[in-house]
Protein backbone atom coordinates (compact mmCIF):
# COMPACT_ATOMS: atom_id res chain seq x y z
CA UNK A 1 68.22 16.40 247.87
CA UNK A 2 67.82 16.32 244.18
CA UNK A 3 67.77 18.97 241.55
CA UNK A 4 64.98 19.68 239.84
CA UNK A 5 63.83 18.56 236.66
CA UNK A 6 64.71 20.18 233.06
CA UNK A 7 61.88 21.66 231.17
CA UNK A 8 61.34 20.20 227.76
CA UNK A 9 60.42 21.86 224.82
CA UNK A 10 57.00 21.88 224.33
CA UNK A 11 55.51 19.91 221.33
CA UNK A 12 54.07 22.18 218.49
CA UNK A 13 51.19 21.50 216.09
CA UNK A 14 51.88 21.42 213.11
CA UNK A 15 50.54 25.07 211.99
CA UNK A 16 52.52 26.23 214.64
CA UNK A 17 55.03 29.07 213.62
CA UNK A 18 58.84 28.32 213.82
CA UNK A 19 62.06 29.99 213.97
CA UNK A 20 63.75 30.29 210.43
CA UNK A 21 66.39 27.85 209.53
CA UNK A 22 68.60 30.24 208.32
CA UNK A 23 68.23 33.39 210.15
CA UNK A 24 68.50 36.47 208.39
CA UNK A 25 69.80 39.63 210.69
CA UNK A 26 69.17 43.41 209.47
CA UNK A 27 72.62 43.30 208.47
CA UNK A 28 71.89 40.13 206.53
CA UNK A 29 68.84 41.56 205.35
CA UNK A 30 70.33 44.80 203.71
CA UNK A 31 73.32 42.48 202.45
CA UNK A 32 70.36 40.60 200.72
CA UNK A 33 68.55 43.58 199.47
CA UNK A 34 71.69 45.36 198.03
CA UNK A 35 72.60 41.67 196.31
CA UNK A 36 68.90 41.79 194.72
CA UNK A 37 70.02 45.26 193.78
CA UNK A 38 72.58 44.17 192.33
CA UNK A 39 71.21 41.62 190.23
CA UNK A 40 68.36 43.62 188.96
CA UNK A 41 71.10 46.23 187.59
CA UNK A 42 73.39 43.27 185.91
CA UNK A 43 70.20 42.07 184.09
CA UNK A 44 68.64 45.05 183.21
CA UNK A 45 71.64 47.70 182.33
CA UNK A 46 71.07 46.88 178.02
CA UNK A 47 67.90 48.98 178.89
CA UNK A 48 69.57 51.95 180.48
CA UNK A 49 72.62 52.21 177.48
CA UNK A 50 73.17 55.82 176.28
CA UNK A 51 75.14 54.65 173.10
CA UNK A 52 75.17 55.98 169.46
CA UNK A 53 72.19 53.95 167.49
CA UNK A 54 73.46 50.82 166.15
CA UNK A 55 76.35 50.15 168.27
CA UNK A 56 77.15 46.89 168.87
CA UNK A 57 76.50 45.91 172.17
CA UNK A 58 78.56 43.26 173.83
CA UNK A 59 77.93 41.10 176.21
CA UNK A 60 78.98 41.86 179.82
CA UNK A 61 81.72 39.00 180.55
CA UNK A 62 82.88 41.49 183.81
CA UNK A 63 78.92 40.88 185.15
CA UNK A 64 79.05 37.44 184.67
CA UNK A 65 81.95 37.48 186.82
CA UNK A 66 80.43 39.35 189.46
CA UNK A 67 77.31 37.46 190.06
CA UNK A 68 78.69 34.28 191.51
CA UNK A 69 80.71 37.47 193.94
CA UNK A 70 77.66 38.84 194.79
CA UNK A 71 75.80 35.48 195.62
CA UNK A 72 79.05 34.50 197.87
CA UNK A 73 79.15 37.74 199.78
CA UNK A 74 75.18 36.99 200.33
CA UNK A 75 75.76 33.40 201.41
CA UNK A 76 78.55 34.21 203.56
CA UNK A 77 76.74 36.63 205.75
CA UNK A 78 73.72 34.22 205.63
CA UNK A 79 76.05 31.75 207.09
CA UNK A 80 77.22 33.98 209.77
CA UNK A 81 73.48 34.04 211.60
CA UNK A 82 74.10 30.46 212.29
CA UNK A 83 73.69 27.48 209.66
CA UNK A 84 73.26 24.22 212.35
CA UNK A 85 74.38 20.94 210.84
CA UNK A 86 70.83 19.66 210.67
CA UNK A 87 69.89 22.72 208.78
CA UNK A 88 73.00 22.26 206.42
CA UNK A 89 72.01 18.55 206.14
CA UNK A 90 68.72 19.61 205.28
CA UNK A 91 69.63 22.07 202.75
CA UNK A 92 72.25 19.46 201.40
CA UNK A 93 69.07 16.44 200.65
CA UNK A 94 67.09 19.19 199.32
CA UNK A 95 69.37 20.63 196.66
CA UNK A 96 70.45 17.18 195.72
CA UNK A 97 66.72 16.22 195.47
CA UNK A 98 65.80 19.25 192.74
CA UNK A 99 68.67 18.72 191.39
CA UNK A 100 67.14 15.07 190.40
CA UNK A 101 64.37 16.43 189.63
CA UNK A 102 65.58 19.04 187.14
CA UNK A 103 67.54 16.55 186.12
CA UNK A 104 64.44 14.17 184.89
CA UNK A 105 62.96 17.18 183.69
CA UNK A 106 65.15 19.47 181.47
CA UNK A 107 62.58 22.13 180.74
CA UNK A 108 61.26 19.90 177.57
CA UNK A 109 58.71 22.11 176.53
CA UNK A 110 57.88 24.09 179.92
CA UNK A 111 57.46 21.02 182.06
CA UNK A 112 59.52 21.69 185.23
CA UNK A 113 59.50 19.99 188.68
CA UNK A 114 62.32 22.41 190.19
CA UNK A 115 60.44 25.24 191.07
CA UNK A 116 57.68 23.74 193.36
CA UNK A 117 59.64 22.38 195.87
CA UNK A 118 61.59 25.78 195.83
CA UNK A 119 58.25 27.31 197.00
CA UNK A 120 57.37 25.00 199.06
CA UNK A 121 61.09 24.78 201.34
CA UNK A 122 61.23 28.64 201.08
CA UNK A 123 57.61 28.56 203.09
CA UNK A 124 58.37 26.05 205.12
CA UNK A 125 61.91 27.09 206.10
CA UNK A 126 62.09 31.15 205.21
CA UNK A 127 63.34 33.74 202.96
CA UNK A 128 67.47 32.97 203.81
CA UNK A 129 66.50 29.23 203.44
CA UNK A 130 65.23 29.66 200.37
CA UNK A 131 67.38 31.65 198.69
CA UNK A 132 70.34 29.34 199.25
CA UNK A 133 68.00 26.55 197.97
CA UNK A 134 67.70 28.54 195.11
CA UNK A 135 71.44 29.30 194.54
CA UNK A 136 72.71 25.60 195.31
CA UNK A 137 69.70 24.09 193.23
CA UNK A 138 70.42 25.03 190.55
CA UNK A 139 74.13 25.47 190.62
CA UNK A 140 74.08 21.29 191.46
CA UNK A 141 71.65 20.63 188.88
CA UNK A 142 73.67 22.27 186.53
CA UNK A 143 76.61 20.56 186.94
CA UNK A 144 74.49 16.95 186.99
CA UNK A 145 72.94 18.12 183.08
CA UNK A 146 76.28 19.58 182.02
CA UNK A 147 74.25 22.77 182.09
CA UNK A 148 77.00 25.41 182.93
CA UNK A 149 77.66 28.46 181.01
CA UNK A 150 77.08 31.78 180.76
CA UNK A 151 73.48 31.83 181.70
CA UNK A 152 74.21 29.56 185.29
CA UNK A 153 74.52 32.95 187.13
CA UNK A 154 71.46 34.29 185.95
CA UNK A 155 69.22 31.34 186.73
CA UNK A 156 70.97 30.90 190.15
CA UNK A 157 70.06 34.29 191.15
CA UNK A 158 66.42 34.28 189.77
CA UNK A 159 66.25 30.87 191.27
CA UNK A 160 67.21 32.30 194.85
CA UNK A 161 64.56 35.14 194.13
CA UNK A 162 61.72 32.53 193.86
CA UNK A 163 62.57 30.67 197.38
CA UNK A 164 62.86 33.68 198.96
CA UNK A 165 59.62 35.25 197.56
CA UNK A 166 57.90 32.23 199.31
CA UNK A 167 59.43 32.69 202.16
CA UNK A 168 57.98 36.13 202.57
CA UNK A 169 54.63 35.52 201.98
CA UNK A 170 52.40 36.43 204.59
CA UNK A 171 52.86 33.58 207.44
CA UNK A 172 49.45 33.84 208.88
CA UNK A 173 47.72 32.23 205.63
CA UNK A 174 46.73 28.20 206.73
CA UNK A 175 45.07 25.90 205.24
CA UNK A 176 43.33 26.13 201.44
CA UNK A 177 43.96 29.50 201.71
CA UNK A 178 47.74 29.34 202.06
CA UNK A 179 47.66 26.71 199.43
CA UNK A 180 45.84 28.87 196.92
CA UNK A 181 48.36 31.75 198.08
CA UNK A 182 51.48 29.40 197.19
CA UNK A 183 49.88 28.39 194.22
CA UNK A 184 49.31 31.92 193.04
CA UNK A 185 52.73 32.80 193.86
CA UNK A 186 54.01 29.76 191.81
CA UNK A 187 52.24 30.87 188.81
CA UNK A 188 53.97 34.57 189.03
CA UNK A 189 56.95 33.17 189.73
CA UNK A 190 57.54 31.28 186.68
CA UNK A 191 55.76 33.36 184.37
CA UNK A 192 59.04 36.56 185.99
CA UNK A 193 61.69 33.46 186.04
CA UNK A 194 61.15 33.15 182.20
CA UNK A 195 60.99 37.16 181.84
CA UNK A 196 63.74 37.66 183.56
CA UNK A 197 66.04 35.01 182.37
CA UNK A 198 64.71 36.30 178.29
CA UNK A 199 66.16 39.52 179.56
CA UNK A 200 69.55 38.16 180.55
CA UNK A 201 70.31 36.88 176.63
CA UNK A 202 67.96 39.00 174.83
CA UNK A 203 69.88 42.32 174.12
CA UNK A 204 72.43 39.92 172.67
CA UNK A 205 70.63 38.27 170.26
CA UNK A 206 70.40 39.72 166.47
CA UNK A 207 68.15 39.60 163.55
CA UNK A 208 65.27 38.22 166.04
CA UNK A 209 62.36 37.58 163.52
CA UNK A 210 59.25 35.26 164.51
CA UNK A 211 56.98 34.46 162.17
CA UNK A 212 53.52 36.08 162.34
CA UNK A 213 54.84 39.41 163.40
CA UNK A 214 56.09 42.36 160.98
CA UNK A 215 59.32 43.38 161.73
CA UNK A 216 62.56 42.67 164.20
CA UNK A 217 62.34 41.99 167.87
CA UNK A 218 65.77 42.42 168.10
CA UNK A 219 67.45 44.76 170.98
CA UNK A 220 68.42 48.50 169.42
CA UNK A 221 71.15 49.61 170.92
CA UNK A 222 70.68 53.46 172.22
CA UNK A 223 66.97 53.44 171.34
CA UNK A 224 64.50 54.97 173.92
CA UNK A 225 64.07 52.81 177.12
CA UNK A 226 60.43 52.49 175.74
CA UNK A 227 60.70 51.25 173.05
CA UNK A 228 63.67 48.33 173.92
CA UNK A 229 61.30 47.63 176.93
CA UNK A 230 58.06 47.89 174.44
CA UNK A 231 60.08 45.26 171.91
CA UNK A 232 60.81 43.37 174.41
CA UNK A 233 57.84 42.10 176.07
CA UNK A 234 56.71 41.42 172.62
CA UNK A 235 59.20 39.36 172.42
CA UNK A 236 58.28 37.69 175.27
CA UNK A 237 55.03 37.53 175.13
CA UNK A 238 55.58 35.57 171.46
CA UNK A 239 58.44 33.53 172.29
CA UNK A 240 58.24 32.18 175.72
CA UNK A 241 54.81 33.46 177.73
CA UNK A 242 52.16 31.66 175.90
CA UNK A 243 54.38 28.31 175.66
CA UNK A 244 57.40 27.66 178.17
CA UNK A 245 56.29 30.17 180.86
CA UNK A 246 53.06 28.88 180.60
CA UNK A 247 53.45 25.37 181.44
CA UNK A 248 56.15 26.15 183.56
CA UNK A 249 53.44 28.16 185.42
CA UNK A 250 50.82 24.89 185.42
CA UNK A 251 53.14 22.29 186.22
CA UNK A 252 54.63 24.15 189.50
CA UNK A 253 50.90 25.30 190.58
CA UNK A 254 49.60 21.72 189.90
CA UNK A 255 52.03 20.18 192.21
CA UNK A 256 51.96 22.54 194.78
CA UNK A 257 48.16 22.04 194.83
CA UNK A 258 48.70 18.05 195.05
CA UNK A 259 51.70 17.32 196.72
CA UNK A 260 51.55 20.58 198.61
CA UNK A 261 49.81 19.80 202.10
CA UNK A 262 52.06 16.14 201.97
CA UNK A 263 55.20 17.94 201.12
CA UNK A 264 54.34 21.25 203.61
CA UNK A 265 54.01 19.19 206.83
CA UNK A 266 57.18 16.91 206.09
CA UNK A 267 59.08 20.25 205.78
CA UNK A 268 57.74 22.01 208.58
CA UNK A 269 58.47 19.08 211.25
CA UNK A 270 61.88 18.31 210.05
CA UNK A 271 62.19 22.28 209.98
CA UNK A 272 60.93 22.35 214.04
CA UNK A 273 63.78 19.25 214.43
CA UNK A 274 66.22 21.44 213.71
CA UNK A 275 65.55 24.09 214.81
CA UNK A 276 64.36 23.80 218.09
CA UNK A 277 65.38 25.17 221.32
CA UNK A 278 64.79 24.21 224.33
CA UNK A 279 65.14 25.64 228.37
CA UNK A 280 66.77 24.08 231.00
CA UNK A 281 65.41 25.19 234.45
CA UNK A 282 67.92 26.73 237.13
CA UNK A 283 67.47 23.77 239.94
CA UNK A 284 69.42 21.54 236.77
CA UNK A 285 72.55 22.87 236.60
CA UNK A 286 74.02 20.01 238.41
CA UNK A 287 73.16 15.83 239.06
CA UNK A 288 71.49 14.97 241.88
CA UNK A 289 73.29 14.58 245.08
């Protein structure tokens, strides 16, 4: 009398929906929401200072600290939902490979080929997926261009923001239409990664004159929140938007658009190879007798 057979996983299509490589719990989830939290305070507090007009405001050494804390505590309760060594693997040839990439394009003018594959890993693999891409991209990339410094905890955790933005997109887009959504979200992505990482050096900068426009865009210490935030995005908008941001924004759509669908279904079966699971039936608990 034999036992009877084990029941194999089923094989998926490729559209099919699968299980996140990196699981994120509620408790995981809140972690990851207080982090973001977190980080949104450490960049924005300049905004929020109640100090006499024209202090001199320095910049916050004890919240660079804190970052790379923050982004450990998040990591570390990512890791407790279950990282499988294929997954780590994974997230090990993916880092390495943006970090390459990065690496063979140092921003020169805009042109960046980080940020697509970002998008494209946090789709194919999830929000906790891609937010560790986003924090070990660019932390290895870093140390490959000698790019460490102050302003290495600030990218990593805008970084991690952009993989896990696309891997909360809605999952029942397919086909163009996901494409176009990706590509979308791409485009806003860079054009906040550049905002955001203006706003991490900005209020530190002084005597910020550009040439066209009457008057300093420099940070004013204990001025309205208005205003700052007014000065600001005209600062932005005249130093980064229209140049960096902007072809930051076209070079990530462009090769999500052509490398996308390749790049997508790669991901997603290697992302079904590791995380798979399969049933065994009751009858084959034991060999056959």
């Amino acid at each position: 009398m034999s036992a009877g057979p084990a029941t194999a996983p089923a094989a998926a299509s490729p559209s099919a929906p699968v299980r996140a490589a990196v699981r994120v719990s509620p408790r995981s989830a809140l972690v990851l929401g207080l982090a973001s939290l977190a980080g949104l305070f450490m960049l924005c507090w300049p905004l929020l200072l109640n100090v006499p007009s024209g202090a001199r405001v320095d910049p916050p050494f004890l919240f660079l600290g804190l970052i790379p804390v923050v982004l450990a505590v998040v990591l570390a309760e990512l890791h407790e939902g279950g990282l499988d060594p294929r997954v780590l693997a994974i997230l090990g040839v993916l880092s390495a490979v943006n970090a390459v990439l990065r690496g063979i394009s140092p921003g020169l003018g805009g042109v960046e080929l980080t940020f697509f594959l970002l998008v494209l890993a946090g789709r194919a693999f999830g929000p906790g997926f891609g937010f560790v891409l986003g924090v070990t991209s660019l932390f290895a990339s870093a140390l490959m261009t000698a790019g460490v410094g102050p302003w290495l905890p600030y990218q990593m955790l805008c970084a991690a923001w952009v993989g896990l933005g696309a891997g909360l997109l809605p999952r029942r887009l397919h086909g163009r239409v996901e494409l176009a959504a990706l590509a979308g979200y791409a485009v806003l992505a860079s054009y906040l990664y550049g905002l955001l990482m203006n706003l991490s050096g900005w209020p530190f900068l002084t005597g910020v004159v550009v040439e066209g426009h009457a008057g300093s865009l420099s940070y004013v210490a204990g001025a309205p929140v208005l205003d700052n935030l007014h000065t600001f995005l005209v600062y932005t908008l005249l130093t980064s938007t229209g140049s960096w941001d902007t072809l930051r924004a076209i070079t990530t759509a462009t090769a999500v658009v052509l490398l996308g669908p390749a790049i997508l279904t790669t991901l997603r079966r290697a992302s079904r190879r590791a995380t798979v699971v399969g049933r065994v039936s009751a009858g084959a608990a034991g060999p056959p007798r």
